[in-house]
PDB file of N, CA and C in Angstrom:
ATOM      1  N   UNK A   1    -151.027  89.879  57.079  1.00  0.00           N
ATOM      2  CA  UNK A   1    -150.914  90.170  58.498  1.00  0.00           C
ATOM      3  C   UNK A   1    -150.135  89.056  59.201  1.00  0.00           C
ATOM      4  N   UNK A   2    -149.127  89.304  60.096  1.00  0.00           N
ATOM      5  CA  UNK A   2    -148.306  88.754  60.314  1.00  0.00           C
ATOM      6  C   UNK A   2    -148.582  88.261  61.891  1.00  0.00           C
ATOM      7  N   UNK A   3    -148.942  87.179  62.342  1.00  0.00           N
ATOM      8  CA  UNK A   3    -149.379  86.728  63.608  1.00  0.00           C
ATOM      9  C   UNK A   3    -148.211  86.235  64.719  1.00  0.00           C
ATOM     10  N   UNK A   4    -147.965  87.036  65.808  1.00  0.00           N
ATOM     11  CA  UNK A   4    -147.074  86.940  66.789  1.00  0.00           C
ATOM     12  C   UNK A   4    -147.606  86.146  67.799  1.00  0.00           C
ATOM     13  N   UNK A   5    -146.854  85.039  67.991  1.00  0.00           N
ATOM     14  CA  UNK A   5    -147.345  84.153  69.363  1.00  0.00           C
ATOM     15  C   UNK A   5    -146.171  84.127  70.340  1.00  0.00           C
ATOM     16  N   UNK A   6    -146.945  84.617  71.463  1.00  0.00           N
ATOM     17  CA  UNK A   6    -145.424  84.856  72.722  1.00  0.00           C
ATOM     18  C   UNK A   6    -145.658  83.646  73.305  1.00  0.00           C
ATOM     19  N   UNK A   7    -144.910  82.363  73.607  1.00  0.00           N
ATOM     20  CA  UNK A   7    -145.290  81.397  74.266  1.00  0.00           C
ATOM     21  C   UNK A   7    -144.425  81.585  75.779  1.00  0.00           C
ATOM     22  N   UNK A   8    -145.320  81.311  76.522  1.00  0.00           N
ATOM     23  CA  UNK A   8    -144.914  81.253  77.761  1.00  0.00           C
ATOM     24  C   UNK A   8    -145.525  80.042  78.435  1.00  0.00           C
ATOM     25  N   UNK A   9    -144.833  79.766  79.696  1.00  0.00           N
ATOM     26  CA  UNK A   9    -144.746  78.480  80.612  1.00  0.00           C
ATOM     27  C   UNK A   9    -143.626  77.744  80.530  1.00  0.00           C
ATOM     28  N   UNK A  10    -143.929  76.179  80.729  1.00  0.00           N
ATOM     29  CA  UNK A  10    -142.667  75.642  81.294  1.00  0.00           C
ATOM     30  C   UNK A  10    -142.015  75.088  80.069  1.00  0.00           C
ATOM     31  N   UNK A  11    -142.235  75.488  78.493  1.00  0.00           N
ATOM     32  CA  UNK A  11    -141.880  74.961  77.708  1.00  0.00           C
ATOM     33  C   UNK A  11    -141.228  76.308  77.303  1.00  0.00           C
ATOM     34  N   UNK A  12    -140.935  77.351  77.487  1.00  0.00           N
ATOM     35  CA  UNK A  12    -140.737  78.615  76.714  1.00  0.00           C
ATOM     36  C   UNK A  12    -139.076  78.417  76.772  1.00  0.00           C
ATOM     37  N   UNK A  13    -139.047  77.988  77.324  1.00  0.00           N
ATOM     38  CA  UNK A  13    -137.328  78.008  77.675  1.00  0.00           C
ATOM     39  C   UNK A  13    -136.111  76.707  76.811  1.00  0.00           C
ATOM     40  N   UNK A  14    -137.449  75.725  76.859  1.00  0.00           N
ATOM     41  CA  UNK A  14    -136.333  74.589  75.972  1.00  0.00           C
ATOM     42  C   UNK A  14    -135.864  74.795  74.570  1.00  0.00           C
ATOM     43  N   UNK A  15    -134.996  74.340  73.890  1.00  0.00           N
ATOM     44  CA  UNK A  15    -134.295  74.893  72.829  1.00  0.00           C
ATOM     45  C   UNK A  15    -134.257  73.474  72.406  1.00  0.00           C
ATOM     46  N   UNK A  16    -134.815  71.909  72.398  1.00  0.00           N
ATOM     47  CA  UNK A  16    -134.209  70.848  71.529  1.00  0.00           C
ATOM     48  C   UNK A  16    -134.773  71.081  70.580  1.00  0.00           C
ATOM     49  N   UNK A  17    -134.494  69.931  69.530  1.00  0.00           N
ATOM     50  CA  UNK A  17    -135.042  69.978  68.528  1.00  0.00           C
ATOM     51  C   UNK A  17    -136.475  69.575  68.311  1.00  0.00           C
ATOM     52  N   UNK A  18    -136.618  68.946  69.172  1.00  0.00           N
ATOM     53  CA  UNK A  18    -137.988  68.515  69.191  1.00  0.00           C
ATOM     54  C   UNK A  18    -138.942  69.621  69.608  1.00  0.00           C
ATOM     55  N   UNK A  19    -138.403  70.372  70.510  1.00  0.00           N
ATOM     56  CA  UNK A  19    -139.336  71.384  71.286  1.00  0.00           C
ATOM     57  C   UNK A  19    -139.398  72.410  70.417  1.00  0.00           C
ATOM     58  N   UNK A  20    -138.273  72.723  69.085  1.00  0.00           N
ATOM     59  CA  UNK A  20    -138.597  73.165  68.237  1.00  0.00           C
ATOM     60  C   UNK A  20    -139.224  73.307  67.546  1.00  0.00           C
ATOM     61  N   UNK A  21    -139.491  71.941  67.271  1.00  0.00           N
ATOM     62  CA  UNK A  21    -140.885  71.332  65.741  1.00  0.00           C
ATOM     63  C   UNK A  21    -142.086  71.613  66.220  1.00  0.00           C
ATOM     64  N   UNK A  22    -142.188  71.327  67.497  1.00  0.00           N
ATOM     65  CA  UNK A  22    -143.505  71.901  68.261  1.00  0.00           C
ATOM     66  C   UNK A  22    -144.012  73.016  68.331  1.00  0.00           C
ATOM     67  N   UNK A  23    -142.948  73.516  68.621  1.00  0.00           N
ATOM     68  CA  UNK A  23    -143.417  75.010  68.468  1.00  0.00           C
ATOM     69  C   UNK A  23    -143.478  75.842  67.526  1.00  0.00           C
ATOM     70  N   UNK A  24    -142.891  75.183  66.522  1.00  0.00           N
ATOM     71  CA  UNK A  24    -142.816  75.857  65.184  1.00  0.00           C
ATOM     72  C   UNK A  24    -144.050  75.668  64.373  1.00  0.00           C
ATOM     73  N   UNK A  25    -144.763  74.048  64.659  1.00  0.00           N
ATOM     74  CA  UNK A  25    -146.283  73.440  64.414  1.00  0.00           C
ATOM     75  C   UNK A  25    -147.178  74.547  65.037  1.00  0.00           C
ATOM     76  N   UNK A  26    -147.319  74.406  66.419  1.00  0.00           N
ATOM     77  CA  UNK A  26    -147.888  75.233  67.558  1.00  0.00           C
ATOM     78  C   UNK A  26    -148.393  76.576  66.574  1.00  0.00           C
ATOM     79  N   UNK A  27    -147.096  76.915  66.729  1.00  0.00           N
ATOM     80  CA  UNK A  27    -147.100  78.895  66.008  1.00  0.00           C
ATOM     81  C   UNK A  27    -148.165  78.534  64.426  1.00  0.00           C
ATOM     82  N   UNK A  28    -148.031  77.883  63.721  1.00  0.00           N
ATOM     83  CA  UNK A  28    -148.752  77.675  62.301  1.00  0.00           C
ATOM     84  C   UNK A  28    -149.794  77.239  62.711  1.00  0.00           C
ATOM     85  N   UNK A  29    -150.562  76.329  63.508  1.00  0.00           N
ATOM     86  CA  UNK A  29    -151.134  76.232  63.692  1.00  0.00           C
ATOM     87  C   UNK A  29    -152.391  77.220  64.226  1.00  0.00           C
ATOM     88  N   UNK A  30    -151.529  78.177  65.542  1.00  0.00           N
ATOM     89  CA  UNK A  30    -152.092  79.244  66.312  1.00  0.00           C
ATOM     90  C   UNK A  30    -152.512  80.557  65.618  1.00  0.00           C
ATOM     91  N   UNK A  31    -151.915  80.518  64.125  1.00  0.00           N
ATOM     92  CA  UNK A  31    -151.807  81.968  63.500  1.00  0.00           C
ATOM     93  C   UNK A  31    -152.654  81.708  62.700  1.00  0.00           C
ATOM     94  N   UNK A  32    -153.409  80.201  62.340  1.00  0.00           N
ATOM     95  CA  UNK A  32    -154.815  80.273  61.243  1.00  0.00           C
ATOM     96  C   UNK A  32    -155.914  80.190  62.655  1.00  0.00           C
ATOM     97  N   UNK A  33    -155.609  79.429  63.199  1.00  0.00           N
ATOM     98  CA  UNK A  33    -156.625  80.124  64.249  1.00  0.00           C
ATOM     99  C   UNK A  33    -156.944  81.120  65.214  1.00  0.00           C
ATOM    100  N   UNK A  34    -155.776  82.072  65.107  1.00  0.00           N
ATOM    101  CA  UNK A  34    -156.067  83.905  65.065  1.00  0.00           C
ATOM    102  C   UNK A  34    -157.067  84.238  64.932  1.00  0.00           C
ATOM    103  N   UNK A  35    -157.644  83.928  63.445  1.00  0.00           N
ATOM    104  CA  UNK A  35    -158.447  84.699  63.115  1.00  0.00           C
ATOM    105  C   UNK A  35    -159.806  84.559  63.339  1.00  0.00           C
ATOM    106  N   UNK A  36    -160.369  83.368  64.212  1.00  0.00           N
ATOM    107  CA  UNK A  36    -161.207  83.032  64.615  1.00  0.00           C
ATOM    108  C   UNK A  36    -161.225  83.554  66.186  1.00  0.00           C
ATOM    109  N   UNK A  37    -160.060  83.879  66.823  1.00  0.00           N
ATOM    110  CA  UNK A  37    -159.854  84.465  68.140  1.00  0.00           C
ATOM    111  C   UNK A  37    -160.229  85.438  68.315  1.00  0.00           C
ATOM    112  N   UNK A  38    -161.108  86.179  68.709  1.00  0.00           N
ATOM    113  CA  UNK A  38    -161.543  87.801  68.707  1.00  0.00           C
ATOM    114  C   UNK A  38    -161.122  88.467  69.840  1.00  0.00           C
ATOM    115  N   UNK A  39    -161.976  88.680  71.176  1.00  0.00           N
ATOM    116  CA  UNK A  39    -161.676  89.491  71.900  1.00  0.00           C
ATOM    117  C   UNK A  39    -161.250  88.763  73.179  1.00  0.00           C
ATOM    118  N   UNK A  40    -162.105  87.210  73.384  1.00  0.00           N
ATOM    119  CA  UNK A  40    -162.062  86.013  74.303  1.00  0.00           C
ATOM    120  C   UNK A  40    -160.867  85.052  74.284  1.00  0.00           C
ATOM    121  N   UNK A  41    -160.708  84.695  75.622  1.00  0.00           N
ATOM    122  CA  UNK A  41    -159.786  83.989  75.384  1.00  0.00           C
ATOM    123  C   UNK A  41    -160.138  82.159  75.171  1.00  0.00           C
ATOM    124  N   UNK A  42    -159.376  81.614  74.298  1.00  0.00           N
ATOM    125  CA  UNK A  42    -159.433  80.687  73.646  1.00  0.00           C
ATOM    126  C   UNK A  42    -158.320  79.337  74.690  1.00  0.00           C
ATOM    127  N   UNK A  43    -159.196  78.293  75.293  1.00  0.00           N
ATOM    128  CA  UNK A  43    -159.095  77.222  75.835  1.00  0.00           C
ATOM    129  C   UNK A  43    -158.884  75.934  74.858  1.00  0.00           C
ATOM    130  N   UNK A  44    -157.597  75.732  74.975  1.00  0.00           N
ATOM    131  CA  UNK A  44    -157.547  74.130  74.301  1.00  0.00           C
ATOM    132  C   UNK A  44    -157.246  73.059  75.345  1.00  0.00           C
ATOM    133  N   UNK A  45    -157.772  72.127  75.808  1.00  0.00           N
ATOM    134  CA  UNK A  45    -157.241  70.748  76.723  1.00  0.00           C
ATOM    135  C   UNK A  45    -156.870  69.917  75.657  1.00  0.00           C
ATOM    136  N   UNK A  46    -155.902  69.128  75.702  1.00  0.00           N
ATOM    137  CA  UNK A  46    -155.510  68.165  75.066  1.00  0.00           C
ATOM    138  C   UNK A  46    -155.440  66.783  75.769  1.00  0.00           C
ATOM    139  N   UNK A  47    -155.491  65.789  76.062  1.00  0.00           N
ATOM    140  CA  UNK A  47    -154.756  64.634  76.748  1.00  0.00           C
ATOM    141  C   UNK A  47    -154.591  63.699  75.877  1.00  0.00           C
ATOM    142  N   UNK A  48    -152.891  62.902  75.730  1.00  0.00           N
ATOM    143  CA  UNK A  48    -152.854  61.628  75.355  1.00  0.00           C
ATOM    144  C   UNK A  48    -153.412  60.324  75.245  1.00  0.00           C
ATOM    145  N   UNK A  49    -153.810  59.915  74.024  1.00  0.00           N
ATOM    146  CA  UNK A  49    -154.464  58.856  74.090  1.00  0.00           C
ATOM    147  C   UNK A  49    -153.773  57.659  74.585  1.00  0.00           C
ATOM    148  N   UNK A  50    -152.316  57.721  74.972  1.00  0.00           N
ATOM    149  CA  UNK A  50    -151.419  56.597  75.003  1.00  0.00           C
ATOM    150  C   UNK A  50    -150.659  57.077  76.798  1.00  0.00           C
ATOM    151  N   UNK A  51    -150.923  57.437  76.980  1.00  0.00           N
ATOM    152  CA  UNK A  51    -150.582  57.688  78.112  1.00  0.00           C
ATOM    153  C   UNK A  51    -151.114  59.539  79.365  1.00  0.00           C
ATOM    154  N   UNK A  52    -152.460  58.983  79.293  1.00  0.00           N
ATOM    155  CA  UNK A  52    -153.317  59.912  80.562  1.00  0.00           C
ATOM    156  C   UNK A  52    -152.302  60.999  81.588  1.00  0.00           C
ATOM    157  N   UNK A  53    -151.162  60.607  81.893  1.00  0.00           N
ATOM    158  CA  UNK A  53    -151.204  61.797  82.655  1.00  0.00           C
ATOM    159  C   UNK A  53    -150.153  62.816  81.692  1.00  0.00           C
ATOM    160  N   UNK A  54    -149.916  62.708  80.446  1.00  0.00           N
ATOM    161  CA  UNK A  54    -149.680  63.679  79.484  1.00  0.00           C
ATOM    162  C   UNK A  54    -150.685  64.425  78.839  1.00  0.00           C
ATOM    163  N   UNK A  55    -150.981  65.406  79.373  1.00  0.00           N
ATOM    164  CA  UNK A  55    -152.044  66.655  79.313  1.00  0.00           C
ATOM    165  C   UNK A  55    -151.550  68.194  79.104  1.00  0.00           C
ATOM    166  N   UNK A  56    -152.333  68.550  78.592  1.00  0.00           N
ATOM    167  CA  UNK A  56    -151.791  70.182  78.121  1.00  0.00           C
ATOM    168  C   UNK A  56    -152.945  70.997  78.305  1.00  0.00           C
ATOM    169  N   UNK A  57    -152.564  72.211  78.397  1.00  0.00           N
ATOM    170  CA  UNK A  57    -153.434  73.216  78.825  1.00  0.00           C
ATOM    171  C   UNK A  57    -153.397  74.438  77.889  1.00  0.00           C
ATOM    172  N   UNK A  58    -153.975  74.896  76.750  1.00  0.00           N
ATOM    173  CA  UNK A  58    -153.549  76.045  76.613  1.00  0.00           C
ATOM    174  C   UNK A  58    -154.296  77.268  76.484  1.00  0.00           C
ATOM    175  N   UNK A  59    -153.859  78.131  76.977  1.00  0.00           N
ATOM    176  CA  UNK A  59    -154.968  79.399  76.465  1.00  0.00           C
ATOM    177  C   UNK A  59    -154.582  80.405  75.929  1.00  0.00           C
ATOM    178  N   UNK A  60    -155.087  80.824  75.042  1.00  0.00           N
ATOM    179  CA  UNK A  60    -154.503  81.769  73.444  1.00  0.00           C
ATOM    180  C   UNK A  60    -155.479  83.143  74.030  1.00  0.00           C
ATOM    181  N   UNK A  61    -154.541  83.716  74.338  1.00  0.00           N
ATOM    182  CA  UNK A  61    -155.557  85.454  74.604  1.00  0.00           C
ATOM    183  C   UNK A  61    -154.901  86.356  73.399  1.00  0.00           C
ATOM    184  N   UNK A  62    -155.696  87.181  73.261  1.00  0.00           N
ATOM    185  CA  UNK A  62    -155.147  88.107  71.769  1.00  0.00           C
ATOM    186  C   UNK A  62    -154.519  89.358  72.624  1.00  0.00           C
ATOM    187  N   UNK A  63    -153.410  89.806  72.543  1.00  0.00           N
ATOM    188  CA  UNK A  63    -152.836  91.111  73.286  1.00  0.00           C
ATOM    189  C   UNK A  63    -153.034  92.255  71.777  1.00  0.00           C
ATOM    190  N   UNK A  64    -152.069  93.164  72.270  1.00  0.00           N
ATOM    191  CA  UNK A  64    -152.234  94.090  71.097  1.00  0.00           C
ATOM    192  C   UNK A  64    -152.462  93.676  69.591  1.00  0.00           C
ATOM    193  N   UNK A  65    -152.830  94.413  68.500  1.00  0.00           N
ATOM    194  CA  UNK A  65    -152.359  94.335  67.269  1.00  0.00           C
ATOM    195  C   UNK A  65    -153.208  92.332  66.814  1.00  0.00           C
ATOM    196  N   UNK A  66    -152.150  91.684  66.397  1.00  0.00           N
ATOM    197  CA  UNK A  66    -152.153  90.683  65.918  1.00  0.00           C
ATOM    198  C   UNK A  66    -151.353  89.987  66.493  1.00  0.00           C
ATOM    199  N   UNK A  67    -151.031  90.254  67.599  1.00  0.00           N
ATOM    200  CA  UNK A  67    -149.935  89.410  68.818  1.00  0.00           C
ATOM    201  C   UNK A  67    -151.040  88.523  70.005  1.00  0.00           C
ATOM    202  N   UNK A  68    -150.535  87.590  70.344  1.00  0.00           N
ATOM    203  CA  UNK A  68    -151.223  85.844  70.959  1.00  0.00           C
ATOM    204  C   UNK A  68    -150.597  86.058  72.036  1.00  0.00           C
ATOM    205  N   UNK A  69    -151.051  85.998  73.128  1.00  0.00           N
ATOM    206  CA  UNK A  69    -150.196  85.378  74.351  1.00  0.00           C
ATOM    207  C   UNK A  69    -150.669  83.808  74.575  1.00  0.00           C
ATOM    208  N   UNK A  70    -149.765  83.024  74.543  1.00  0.00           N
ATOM    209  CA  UNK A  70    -149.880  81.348  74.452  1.00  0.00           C
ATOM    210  C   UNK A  70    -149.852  81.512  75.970  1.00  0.00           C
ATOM    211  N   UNK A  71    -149.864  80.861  77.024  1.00  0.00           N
ATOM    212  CA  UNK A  71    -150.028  80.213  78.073  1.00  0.00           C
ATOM    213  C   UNK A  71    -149.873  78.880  78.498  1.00  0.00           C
ATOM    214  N   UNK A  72    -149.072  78.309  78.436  1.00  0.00           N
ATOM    215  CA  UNK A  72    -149.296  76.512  78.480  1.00  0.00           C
ATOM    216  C   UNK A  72    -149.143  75.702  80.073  1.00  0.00           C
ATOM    217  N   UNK A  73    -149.375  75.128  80.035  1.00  0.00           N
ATOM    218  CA  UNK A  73    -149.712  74.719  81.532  1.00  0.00           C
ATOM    219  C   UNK A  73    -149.872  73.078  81.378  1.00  0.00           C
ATOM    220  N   UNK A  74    -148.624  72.184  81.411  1.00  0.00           N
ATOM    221  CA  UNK A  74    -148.848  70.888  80.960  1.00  0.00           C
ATOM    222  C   UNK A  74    -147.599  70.004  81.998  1.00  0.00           C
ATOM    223  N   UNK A  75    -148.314  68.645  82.149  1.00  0.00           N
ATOM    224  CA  UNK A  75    -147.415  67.877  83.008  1.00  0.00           C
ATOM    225  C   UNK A  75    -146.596  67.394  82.256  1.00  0.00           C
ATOM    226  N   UNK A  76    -145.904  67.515  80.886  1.00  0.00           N
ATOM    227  CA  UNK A  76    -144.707  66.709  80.448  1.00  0.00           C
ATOM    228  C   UNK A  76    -145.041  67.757  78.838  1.00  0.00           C
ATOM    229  N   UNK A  77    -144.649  68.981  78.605  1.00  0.00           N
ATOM    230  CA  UNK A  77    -144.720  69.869  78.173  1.00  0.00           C
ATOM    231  C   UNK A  77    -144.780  69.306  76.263  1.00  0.00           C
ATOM    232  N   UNK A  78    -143.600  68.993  76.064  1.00  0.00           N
ATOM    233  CA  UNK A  78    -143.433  68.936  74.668  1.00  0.00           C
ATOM    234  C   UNK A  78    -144.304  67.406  74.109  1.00  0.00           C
ATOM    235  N   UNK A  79    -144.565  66.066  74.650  1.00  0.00           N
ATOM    236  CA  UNK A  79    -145.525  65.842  74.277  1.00  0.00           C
ATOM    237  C   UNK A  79    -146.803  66.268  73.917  1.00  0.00           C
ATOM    238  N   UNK A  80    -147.305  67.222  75.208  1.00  0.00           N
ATOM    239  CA  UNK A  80    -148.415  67.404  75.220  1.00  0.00           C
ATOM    240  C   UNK A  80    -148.636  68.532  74.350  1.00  0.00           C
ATOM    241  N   UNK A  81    -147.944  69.661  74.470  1.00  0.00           N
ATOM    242  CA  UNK A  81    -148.086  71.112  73.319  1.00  0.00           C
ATOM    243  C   UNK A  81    -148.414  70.312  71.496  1.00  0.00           C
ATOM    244  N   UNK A  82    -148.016  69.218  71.205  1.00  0.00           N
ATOM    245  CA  UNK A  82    -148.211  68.341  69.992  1.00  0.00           C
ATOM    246  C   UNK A  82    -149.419  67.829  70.272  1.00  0.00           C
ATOM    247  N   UNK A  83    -150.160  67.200  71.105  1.00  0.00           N
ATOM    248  CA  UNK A  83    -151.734  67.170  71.384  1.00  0.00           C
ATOM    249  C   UNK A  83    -152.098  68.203  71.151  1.00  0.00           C
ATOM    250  N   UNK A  84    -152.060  69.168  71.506  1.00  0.00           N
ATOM    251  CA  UNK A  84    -152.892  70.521  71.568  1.00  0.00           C
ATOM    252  C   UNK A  84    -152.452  71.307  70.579  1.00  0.00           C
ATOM    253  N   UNK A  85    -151.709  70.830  69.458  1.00  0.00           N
ATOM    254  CA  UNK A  85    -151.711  71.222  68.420  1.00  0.00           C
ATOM    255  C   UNK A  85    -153.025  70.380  67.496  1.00  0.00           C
ATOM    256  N   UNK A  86    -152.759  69.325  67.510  1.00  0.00           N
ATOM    257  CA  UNK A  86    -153.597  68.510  66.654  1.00  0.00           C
ATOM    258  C   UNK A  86    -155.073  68.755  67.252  1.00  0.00           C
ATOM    259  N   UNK A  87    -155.165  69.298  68.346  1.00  0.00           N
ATOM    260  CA  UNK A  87    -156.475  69.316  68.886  1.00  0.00           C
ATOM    261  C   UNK A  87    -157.116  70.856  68.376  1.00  0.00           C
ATOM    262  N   UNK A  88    -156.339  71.606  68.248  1.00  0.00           N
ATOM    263  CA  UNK A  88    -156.447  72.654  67.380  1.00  0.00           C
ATOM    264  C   UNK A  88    -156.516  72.435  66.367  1.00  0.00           C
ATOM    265  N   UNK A  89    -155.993  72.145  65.582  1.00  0.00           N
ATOM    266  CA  UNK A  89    -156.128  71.685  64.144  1.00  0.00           C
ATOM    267  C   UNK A  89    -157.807  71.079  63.722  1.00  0.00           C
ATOM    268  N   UNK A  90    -157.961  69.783  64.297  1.00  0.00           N
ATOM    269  CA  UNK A  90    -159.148  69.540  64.757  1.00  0.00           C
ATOM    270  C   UNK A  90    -160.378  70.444  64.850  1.00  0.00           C
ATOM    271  N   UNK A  91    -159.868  71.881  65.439  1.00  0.00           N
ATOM    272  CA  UNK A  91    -161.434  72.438  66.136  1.00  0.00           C
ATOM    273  C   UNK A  91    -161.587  73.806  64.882  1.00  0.00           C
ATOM    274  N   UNK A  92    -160.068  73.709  64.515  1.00  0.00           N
ATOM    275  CA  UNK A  92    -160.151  75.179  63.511  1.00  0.00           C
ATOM    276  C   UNK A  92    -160.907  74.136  61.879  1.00  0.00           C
ATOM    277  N   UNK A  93    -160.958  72.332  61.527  1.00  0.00           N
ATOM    278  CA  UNK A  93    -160.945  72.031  60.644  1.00  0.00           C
ATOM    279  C   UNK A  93    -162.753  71.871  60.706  1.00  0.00           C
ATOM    280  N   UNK A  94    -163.261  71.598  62.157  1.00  0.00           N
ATOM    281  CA  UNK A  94    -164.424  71.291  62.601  1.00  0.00           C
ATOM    282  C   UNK A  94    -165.122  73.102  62.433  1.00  0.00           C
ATOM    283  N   UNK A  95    -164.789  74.006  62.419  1.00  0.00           N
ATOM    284  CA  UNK A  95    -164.989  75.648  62.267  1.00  0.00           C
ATOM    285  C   UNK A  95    -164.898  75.717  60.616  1.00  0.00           C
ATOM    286  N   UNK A  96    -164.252  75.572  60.037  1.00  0.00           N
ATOM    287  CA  UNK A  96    -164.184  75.583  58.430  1.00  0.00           C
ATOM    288  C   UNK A  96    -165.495  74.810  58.061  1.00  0.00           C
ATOM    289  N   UNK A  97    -165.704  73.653  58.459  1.00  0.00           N
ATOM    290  CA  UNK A  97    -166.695  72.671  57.877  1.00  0.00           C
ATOM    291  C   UNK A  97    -168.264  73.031  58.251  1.00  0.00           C
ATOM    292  N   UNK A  98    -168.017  73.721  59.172  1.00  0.00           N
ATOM    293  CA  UNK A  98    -169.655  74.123  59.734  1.00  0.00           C
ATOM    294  C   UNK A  98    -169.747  75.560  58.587  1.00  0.00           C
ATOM    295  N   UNK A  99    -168.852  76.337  58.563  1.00  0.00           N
ATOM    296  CA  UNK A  99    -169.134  77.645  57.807  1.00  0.00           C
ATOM    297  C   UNK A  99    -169.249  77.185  56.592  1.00  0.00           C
ATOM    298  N   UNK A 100    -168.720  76.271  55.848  1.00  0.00           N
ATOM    299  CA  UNK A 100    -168.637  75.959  54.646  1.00  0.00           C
ATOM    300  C   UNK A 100    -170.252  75.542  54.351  1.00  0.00           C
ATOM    301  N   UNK A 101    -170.564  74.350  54.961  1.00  0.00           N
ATOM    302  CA  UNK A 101    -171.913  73.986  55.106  1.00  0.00           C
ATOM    303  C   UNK A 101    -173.105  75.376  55.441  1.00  0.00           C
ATOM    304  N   UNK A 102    -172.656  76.262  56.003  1.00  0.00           N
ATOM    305  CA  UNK A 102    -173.717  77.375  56.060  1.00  0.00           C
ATOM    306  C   UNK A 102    -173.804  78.342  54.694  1.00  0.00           C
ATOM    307  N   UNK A 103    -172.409  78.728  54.459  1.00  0.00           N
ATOM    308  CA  UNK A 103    -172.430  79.092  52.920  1.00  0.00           C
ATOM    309  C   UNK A 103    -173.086  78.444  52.131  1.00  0.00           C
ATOM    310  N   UNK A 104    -173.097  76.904  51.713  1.00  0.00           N
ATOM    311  CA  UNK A 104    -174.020  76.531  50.860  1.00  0.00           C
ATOM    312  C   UNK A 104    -175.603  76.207  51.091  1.00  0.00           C
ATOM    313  N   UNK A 105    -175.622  76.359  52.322  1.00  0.00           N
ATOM    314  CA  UNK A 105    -177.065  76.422  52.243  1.00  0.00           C
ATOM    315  C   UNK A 105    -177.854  78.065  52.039  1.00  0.00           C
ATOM    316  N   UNK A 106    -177.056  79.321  52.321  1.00  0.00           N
ATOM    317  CA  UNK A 106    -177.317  80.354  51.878  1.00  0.00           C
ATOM    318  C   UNK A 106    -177.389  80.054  50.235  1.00  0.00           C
ATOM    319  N   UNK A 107    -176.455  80.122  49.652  1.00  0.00           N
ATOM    320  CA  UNK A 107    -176.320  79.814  47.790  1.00  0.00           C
ATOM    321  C   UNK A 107    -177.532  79.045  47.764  1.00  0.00           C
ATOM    322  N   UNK A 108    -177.756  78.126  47.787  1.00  0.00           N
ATOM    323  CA  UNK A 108    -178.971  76.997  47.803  1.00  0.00           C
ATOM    324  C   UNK A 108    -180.577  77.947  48.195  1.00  0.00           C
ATOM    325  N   UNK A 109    -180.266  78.741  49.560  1.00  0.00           N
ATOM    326  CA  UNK A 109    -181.781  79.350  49.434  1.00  0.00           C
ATOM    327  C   UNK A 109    -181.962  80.224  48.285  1.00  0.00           C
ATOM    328  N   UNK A 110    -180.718  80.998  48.081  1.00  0.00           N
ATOM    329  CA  UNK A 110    -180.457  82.254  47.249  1.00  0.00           C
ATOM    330  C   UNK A 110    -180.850  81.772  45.718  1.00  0.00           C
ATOM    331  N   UNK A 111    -180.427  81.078  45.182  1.00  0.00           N
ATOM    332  CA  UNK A 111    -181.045  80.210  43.983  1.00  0.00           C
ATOM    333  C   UNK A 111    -182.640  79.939  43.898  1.00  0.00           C
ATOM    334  N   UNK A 112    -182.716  79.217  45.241  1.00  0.00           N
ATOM    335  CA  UNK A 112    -184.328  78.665  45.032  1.00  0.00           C
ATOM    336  C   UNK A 112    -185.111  80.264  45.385  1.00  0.00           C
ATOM    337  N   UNK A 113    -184.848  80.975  45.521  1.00  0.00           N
ATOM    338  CA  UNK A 113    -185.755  82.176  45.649  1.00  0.00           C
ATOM    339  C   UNK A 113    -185.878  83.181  44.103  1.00  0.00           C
ATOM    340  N   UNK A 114    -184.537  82.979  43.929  1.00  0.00           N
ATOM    341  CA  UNK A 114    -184.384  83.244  42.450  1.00  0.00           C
ATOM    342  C   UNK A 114    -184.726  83.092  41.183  1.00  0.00           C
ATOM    343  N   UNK A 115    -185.415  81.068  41.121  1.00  0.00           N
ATOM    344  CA  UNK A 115    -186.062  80.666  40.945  1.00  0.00           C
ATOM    345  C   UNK A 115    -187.747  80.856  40.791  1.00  0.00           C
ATOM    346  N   UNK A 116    -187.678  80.656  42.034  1.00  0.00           N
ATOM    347  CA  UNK A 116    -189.505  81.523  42.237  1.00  0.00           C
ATOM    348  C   UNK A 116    -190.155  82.572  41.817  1.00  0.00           C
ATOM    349  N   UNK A 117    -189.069  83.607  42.021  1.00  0.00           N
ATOM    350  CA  UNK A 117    -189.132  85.093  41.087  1.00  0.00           C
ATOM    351  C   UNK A 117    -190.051  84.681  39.304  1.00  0.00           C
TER     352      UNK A 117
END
C-alpha cells in the first residue's frame, strides 16, 4: 500500500535541496506512521533544542484511501519540518516498543498457563 502525503503550508512551495531532503525524510517517515493514524488527526510539536523560536507544527489527517493531508505551520519551515521529523520518528519508535513489550508479556502468560495445564 502505497502512502500519499499532500504537504501543504509555507514549505509546500520551496524546491532547494535541502527542502528536498526534508521532505523526502518527512514523507518516509509519515508513511510508517500511517499506519498507526486511523480516523484522528495526528499532532506533532517539535521545537529546537539550539535555537527556541524554530518550532513546527504538524498535523497529519488521513483523507481518502491511504492519502495524508500534512499541514505544517512553522516559524522558519525547513529547520523545523526536520524536528518534527525526528520527533516522529521518536513517537512511532516509543509505539513499536510499548507493543513489542505487550506481545511478550501475552507469549509469557500464554506459556505459563500452558504450563499449568
Amino acid at each position: 500500500m502505497k502512502t500519499e502525503v499532500i504537504l501543504r503550508g509555507p514549505f509546500a512551495h520551496r524546491r532547494s535541496r535541502l527542502a528536498r531532503a526534508c521532505e523526502a525524510r518527512l514523507r518516509q517517515t509519515l508513511a510508517r506512521l500511517a499506519t498507526r493514524v486511523s480516523r484522528a488527526e495526528l499532532r506533532l510539536e517539535s521545537r529546537s533544542a539550539h535555537d527556541p523560536s524554530c518550532r513546527a507544527t504538524l498535523a497529519v489527517r488521513p483523507l481518502h484511501g491511504s492519502a495524508f493531508l500534512v499541514t505544517a505551520d512553522a516559524a522558519r519551515p525547513w529547520q523545523a519540518v526536520s524536528q518534527v521529523a525526528l520527533a516522529a520518528r521518536r513517537q512511532l519508535s516509543e509505539l513499536r516498543r510499548r507493543n513489542r513489550s505487550r506481545t511478550r508479556r501475552a507469549q509469557r502468560h500464554w506459556s505459563e498457563q500452558r504450563w499449568a495445564a
